[in-house]
Protein backbone atom coordinates (compact mmCIF):
# COMPACT_ATOMS: atom_id res chain seq x y z
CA UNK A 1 68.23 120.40 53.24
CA UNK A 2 69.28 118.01 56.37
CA UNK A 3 71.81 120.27 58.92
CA UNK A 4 75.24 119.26 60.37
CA UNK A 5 74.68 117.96 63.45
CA UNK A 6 76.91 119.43 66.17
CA UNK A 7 76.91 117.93 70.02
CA UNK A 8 78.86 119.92 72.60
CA UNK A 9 79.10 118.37 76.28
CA UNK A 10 80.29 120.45 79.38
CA UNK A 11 80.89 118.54 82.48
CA UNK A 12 79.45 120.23 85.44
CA UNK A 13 82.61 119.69 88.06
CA UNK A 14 83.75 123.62 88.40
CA UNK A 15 83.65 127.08 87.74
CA UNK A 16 83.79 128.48 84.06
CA UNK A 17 86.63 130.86 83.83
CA UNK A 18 88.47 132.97 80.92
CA UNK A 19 90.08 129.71 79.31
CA UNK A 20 86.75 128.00 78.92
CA UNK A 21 85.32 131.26 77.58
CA UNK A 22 87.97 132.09 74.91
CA UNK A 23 88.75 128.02 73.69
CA UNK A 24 84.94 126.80 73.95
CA UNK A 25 82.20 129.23 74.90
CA UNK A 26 82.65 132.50 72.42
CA UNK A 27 83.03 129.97 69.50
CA UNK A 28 80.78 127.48 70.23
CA UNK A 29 78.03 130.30 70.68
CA UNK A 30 78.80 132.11 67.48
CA UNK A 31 79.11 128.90 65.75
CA UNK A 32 75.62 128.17 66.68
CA UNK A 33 74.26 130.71 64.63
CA UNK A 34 75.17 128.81 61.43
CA UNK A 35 71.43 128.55 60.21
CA UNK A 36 73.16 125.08 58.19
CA UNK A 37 74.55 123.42 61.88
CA UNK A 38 71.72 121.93 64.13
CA UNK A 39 73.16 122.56 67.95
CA UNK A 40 73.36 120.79 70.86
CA UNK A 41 74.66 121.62 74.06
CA UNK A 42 74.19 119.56 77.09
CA UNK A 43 75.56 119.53 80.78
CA UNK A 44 77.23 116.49 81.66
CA UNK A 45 76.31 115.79 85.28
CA UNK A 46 76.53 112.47 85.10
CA UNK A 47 80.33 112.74 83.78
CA UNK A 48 80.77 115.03 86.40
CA UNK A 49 80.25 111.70 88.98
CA UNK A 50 83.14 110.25 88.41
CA UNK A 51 85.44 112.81 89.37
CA UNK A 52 83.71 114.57 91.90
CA UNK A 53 81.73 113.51 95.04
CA UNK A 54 80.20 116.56 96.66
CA UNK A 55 76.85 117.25 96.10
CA UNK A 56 76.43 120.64 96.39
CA UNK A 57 79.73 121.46 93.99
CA UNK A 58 78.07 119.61 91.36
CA UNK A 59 74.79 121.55 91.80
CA UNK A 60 76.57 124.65 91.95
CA UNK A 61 78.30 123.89 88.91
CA UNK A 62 75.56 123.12 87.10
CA UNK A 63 74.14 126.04 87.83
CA UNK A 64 76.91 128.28 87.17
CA UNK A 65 77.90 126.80 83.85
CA UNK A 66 74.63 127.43 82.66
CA UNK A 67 74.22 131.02 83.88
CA UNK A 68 77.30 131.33 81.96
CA UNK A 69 76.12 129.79 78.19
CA UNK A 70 73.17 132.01 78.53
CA UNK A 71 74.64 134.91 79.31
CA UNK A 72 76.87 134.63 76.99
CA UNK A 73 74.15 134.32 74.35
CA UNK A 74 73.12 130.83 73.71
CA UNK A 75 69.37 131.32 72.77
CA UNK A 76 67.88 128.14 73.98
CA UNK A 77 64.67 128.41 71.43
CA UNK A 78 67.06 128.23 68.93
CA UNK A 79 69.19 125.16 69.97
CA UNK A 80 69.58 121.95 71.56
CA UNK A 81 70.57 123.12 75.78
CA UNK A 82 69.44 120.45 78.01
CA UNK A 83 71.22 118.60 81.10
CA UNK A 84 72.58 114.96 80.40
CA UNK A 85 70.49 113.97 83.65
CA UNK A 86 66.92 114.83 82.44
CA UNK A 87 67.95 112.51 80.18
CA UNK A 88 67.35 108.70 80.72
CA UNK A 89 67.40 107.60 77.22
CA UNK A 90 71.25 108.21 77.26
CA UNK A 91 71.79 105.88 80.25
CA UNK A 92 69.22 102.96 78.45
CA UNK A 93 71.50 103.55 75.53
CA UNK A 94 74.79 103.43 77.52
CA UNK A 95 73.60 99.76 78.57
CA UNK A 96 73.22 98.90 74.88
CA UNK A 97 76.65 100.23 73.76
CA UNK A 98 78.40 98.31 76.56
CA UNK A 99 76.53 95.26 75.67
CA UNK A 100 78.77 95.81 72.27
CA UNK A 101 81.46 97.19 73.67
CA UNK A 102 84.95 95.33 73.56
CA UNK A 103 86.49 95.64 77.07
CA UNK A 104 89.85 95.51 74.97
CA UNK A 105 89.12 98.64 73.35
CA UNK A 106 87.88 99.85 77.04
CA UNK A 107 91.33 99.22 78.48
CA UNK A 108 92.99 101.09 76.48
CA UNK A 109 91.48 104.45 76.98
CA UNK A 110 94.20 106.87 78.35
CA UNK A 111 91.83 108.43 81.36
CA UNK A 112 91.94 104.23 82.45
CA UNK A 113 95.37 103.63 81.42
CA UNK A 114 96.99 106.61 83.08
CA UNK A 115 95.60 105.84 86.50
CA UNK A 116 96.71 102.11 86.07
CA UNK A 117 100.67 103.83 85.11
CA UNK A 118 100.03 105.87 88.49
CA UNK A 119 99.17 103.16 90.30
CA UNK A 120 102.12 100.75 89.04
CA UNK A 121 104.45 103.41 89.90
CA UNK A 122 103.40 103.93 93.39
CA UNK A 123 103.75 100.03 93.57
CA UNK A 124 99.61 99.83 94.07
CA UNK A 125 97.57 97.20 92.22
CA UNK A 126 96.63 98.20 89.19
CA UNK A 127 93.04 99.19 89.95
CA UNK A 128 93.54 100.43 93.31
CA UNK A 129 91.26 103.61 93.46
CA UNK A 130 89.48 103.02 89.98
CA UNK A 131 86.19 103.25 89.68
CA UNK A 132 83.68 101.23 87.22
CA UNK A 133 82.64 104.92 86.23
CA UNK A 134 85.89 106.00 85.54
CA UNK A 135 86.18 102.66 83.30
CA UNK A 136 83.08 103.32 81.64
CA UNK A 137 83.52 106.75 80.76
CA UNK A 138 84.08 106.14 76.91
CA UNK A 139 80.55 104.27 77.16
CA UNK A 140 79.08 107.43 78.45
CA UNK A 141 80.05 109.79 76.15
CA UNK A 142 79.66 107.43 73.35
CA UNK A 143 76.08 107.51 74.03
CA UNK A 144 75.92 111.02 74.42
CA UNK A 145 77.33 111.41 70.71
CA UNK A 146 75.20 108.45 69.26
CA UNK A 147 71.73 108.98 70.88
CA UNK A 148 71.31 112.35 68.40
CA UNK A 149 73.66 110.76 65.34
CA UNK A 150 75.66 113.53 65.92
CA UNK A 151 77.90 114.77 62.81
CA UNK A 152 80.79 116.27 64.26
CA UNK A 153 81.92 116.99 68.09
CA UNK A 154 84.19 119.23 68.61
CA UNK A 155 87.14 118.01 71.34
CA UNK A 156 90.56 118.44 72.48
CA UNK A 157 92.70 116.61 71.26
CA UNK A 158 93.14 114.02 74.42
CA UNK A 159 89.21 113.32 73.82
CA UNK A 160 89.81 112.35 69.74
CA UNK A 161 89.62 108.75 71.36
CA UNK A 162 87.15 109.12 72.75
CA UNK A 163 85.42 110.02 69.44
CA UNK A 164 87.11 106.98 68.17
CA UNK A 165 85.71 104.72 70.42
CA UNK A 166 81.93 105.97 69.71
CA UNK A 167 82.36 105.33 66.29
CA UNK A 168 83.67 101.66 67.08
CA UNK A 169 80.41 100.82 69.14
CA UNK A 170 78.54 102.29 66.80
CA UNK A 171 79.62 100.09 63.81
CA UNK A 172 79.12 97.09 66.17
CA UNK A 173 75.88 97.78 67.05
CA UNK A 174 74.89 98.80 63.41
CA UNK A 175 76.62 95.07 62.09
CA UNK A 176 75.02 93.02 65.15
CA UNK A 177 71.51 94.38 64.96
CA UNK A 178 71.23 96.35 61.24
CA UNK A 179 70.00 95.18 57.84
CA UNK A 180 72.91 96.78 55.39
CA UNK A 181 69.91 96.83 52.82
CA UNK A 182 67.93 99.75 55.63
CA UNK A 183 69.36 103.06 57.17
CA UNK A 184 71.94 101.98 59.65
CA UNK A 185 70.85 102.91 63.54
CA UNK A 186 74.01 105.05 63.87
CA UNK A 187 75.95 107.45 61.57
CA UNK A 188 79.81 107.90 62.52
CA UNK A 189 80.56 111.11 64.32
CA UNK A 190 83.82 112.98 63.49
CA UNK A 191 86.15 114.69 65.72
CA UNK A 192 86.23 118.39 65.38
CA UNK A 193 89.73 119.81 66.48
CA UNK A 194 90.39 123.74 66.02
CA UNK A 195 93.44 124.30 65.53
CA UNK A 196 93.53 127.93 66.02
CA UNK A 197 91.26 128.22 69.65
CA UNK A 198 93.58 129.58 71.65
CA UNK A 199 94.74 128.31 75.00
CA UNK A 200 95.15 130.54 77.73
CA UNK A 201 98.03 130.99 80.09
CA UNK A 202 96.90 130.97 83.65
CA UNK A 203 98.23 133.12 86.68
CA UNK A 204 101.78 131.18 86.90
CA UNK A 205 102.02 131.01 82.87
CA UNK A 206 101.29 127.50 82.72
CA UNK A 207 97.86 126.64 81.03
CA UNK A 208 94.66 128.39 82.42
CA UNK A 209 93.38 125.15 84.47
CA UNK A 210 91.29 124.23 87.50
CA UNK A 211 93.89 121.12 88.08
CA UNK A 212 96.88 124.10 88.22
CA UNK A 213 94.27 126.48 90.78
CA UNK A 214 95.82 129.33 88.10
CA UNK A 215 92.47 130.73 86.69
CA UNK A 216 90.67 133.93 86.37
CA UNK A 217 86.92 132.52 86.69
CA UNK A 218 84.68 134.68 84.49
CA UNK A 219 82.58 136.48 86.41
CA UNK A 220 84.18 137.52 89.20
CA UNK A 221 83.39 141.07 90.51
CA UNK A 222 85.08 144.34 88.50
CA UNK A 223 87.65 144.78 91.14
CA UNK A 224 88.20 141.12 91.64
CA UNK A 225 89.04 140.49 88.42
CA UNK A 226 91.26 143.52 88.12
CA UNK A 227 93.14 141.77 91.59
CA UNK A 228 93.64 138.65 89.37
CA UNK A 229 95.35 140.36 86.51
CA UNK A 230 97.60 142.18 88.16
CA UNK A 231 99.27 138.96 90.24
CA UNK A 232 99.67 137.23 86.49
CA UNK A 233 103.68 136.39 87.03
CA UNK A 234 105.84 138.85 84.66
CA UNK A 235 109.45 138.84 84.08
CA UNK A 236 112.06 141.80 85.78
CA UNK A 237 112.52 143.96 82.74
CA UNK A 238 111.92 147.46 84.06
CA UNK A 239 109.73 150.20 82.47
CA UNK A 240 111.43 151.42 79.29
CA UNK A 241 113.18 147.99 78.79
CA UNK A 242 111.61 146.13 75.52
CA UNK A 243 109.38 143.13 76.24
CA UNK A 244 108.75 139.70 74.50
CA UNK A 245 105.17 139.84 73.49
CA UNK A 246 105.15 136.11 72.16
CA UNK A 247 106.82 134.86 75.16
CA UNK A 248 104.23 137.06 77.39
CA UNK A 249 101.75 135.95 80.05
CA UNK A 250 99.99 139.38 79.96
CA UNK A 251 100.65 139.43 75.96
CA UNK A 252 98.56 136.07 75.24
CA UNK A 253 95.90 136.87 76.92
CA UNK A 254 95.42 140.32 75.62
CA UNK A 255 95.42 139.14 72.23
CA UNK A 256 92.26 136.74 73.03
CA UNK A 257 90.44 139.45 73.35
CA UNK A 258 91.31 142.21 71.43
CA UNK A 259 91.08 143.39 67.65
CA UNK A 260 93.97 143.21 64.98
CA UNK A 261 94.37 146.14 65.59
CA UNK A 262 94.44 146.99 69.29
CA UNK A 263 97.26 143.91 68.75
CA UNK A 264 99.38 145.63 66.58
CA UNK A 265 99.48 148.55 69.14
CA UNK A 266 100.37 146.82 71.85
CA UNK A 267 102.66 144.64 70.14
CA UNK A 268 104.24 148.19 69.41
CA UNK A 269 104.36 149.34 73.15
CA UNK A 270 105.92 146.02 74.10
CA UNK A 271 108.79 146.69 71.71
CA UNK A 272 108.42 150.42 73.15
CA UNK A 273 109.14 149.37 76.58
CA UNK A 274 105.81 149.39 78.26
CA UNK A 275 105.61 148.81 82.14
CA UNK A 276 104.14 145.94 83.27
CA UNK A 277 101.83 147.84 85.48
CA UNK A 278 100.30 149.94 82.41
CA UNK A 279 100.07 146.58 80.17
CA UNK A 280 98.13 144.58 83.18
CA UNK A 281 95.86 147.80 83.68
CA UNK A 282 95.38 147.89 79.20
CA UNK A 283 94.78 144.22 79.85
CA UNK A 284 92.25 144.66 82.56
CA UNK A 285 90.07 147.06 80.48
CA UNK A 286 90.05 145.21 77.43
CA UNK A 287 88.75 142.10 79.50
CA UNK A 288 86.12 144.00 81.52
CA UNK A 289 84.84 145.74 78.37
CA UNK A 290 84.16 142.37 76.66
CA UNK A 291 83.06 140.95 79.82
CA UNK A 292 80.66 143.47 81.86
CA UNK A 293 77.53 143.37 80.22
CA UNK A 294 78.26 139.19 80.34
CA UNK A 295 78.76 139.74 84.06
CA UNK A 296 75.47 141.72 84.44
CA UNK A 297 73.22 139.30 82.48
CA UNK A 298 75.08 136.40 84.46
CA UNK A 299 74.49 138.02 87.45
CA UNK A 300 70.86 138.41 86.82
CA UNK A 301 70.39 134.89 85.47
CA UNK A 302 72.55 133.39 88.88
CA UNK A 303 69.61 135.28 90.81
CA UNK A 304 67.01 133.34 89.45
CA UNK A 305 67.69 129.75 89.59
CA UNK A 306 64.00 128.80 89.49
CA UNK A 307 64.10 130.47 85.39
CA UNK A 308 67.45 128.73 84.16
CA UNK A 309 66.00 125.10 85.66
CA UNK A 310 62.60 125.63 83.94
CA UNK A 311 65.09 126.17 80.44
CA UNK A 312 66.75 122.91 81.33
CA UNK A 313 63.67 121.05 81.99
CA UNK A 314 62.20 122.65 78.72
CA UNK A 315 65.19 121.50 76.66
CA UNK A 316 65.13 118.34 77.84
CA UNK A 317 61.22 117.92 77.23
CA UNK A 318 62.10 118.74 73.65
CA UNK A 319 64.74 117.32 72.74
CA UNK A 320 63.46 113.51 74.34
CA UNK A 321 60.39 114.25 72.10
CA UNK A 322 62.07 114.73 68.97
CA UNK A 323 65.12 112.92 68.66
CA UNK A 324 66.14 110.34 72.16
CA UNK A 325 62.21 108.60 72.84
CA UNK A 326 61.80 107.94 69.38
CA UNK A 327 65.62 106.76 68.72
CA UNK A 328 65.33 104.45 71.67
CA UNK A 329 61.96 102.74 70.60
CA UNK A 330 63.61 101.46 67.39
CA UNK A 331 66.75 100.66 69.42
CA UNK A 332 64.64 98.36 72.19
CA UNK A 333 63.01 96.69 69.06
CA UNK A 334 66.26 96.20 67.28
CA UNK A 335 67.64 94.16 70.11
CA UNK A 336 64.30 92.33 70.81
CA UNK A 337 63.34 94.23 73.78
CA UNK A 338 59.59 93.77 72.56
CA UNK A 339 56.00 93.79 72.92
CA UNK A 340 54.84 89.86 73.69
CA UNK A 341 51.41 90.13 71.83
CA UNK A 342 53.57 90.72 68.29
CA UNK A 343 55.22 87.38 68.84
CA UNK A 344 54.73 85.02 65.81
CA UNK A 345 54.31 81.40 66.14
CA UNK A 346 54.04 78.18 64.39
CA UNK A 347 52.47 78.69 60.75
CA UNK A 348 52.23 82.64 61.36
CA UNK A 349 56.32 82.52 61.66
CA UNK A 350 56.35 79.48 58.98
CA UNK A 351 54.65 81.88 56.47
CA UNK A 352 56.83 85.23 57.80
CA UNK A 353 60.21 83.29 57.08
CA UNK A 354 59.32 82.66 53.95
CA UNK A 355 58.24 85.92 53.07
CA UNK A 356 61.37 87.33 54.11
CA UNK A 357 63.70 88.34 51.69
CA UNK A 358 67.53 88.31 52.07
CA UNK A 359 69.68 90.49 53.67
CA UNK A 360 72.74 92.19 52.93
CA UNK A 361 74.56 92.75 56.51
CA UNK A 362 77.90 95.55 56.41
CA UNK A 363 80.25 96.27 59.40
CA UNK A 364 83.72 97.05 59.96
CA UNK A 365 86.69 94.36 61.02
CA UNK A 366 89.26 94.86 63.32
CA UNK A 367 91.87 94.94 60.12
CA UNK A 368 90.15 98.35 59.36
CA UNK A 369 88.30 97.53 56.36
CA UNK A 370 84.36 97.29 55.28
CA UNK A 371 82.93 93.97 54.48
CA UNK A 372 79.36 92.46 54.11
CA UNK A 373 77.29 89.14 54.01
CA UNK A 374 74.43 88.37 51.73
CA UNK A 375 72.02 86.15 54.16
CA UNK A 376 68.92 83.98 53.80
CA UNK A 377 67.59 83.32 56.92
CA UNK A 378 70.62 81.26 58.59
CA UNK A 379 72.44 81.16 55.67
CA UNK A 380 74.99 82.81 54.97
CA UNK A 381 75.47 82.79 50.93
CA UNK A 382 78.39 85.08 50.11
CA UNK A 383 81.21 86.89 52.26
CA UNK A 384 82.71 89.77 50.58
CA UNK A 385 86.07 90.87 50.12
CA UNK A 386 87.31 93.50 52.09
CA UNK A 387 87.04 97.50 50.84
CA UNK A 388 88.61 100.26 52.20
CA UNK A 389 85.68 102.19 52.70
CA UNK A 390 82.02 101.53 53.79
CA UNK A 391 80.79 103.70 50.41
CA UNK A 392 82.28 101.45 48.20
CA UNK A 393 81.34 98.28 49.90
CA UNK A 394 77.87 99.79 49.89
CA UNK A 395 77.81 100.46 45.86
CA UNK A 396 79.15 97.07 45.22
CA UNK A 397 75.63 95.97 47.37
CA UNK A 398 73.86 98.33 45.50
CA UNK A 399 75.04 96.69 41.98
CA UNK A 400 74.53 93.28 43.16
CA UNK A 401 70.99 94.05 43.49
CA UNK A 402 70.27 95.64 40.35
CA UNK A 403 72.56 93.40 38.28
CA UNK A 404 74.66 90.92 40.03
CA UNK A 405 72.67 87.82 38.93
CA UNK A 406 72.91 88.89 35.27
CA UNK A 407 76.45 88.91 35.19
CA UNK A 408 77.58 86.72 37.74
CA UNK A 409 80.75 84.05 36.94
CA UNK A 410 80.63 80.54 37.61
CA UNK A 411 82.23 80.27 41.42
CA UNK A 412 85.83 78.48 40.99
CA UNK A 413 87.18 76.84 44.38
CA UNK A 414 84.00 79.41 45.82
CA UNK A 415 85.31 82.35 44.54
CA UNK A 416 82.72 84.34 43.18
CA UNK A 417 83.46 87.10 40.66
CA UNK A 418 81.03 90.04 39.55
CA UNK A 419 82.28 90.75 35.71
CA UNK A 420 86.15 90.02 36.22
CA UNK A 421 86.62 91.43 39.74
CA UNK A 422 86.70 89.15 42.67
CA UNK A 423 83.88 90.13 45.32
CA UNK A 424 83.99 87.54 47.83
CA UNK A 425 83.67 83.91 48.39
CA UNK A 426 80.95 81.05 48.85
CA UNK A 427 80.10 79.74 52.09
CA UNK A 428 80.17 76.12 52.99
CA UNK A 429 77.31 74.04 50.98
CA UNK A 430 76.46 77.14 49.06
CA UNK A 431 76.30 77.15 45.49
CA UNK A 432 76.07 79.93 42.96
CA UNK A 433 72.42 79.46 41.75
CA UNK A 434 71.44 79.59 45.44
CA UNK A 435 72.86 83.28 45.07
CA UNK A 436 71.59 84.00 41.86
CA UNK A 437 68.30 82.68 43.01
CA UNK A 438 68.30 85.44 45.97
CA UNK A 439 69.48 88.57 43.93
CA UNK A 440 66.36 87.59 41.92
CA UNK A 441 64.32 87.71 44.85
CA UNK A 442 65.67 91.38 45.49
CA UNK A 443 65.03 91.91 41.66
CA UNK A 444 61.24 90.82 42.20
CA UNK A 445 60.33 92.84 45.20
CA UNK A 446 61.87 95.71 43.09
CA UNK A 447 59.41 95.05 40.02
């Protein structure tokens, strides 16, 4: 039984802290247990580029972030953990996608359009300060999703888009170089949004973010952390005054991490009148006791960078072996990137041509809906109709080949009709033996 495929990226431009834990890490982790998902978890240094431009952050980042998935119990035997760098397959691919890639669809992405807005309203050119990379970005990540036909990725919803876009290349490159009749090169990756990951308030109550400089990184020290917590802004009700829990800083980010249970109760002592001090010092242990033995495996794994680059490099190895070498060899080949000594000429290409049966070619218009082609070489016999989803286009290609030519109508004004239902239409100087003549074709390689 094939798995779900699941692809997780984490760009490499800071230091993990609580929010990433609680919204990505703890559930992407336990989700890849699932002995029916297939995992993959990379470390998107290359993303990283475009926003940041030290060295030694990135490096230190990249290090950090994957202390952090390890110690937090990603077994790398067991999944997919490799760093987008080690790589190259995804950048060989990246040049394919943009080869197919509208530059309409590209200007529309909101990371692009927002700087554009930004620069408009500071009376700048529209460019000023935009990088190709920053342009590009959807390319990137596109290739990330598509080099492992990844099922689902889960994203925030700002990054659905993004998803979006993949799947739009994708289809391209499937119609431009793919034979509807054989497994396309791409399947169509789905955005995974979870509804119920909680974000985290940060120090001023806004959202825990590096952009805001309001996190609690996860790994400081015992008594750093316990620092942290107890600046978290609070309101001026006094000890013995009732609280809001729901409207609480130190609330929200108790109940991340504790049980139903221990929930209830505090929920209780807010109502109770608890003192700020006494919640922050409740909060404080609850996060240290989920956290320390995290912090002491981190700490360990921090120690030894030499061990967590050898697991990168290993993961990498792997994973190129497996799924990206192979996936780009039938990519080069599909767009005639290809060895010189297999070139056919005169009577060997004569003979080839017609051997060559004919093809049934699907993609996806800009309208939204599925159509396909039957072709013969340069012909084009039939253009469908459109359908309003690739599976049905795809059984209506699967009937033509079993029965079409046995219950065919005559073509009207080129309209060609399969039983009483209008399928498509006839090209110029086409007639309908010339398609009967080629489902039969497809009938006799079938015999």
């Amino acid at each position: 039984m094939s798995r779900t495929r699941v692809l997780t990226g984490i760009t490499t431009s800071g230091t993990p802290h609580l929010g990433n834990y609680v919204g990505a890490i703890r559930p992407a982790v336990n989700a890849s247990r699932d002995p029916g998902v297939e995992s993959f978890y990379f470390l998107a240094d290359y993303h990283a580029l475009i926003k940041v431009q030290d060295p030694a952050r990135v490096q230190r980042s990249t290090l950090e972030i994957a202390a952090t998935w390890l110690a937090c119990g990603l077994e790398p035997d067991k999944v997919w953990f490799y760093r987008q760098s080690d790589v190259p397959e995804v950048q060989e691919l990246t040049w394919f996608l943009t080869c197919v890639a509208g530059k309409g669809l590209l200007n529309r992405a909101h990371a692009y359009k927002a700087a554009v807005d930004k620069n408009r309203e500071a009376g700048e050119d529209d460019d000023a300060g935009v990088s190709a990379g920053l342009f590009m970005y959807p390319v990137l990540m596109a290739a990330d999703i598509l080099l492992f036909n990844a099922n689902r990725v889960p994203v925030g919803r700002d990054q659905v888009q993004h998803i979006e876009m993949a799947r739009d290349f994708g289809q391209r490159f499937n119609h431009l170089y793919g034979d509807a009749a054989a497994q396309p090169f791409f399947v169509m990756p789905e955005a995974v949004i979870d509804e119920n990951v909680a974000t985290l308030p940060g120090l001023d109550g806004r959202k825990m973010s590096k952009s805001y400089d309001n996190t609690i990184p996860l790994f400081v020290p015992r008594e750093t952390l316990k620092k942290l917590i107890y600046s978290i802004v609070t309101d001026s009700r006094a000890p013995g005054e009732a609280k809001d829990a729901d409207n609480s800083n130190v609330f929200q980010l108790y109940q991340a991490f504790a049980s139903v249970e221990e929930t209830t109760a505090m929920r209780r002592a807010f109502a109770d009148g608890i003192a700020w001090g006494e919640a922050k010092q409740a909060l404080f242990e609850r996060i240290d006791r989920e956290i320390a033995p995290l912090r002491a495996r981190y700490d360990e794994l921090i120690a030894r960078p030499a061990d967590i680059e050898a697991i990168l490099r290993d993961g990498a190895r792997r994973v190129r072996e497996t799924y990206a070498a192979p996936t780009l060899k039938t990519l080069r080949e599909a767009v005639g990137l290809r060895d010189l000594s297999q070139v056919t000429t005169g009577a060997t290409r004569k003979a080839a041509k017609a051997e060559a049966l004919p093809t049934f070619k699907q993609y996806r218009e800009g309208d939204g809906r599925f159509y396909f082609k039957l072709v013969d070489g340069d012909r084009v016999l039939l253009q469908s109709t459109g359908h309003e989803s690739a599976r049905t286009a795809g059984q209506l290609i699967g009937r033509l080949k079993r029965e079409g030519a046995a219950v065919l109508r005559n073509a009207e004004a080129g309209v060609v009709r399969l039983g009483d239902e209008v399928i498509g239409h006839l090209d110029d100087g086409v007639e309908l033996d010339d398609i009967v003549e080629a489902l039969a074709r497809f009938a006799a390689e079938d015999a």
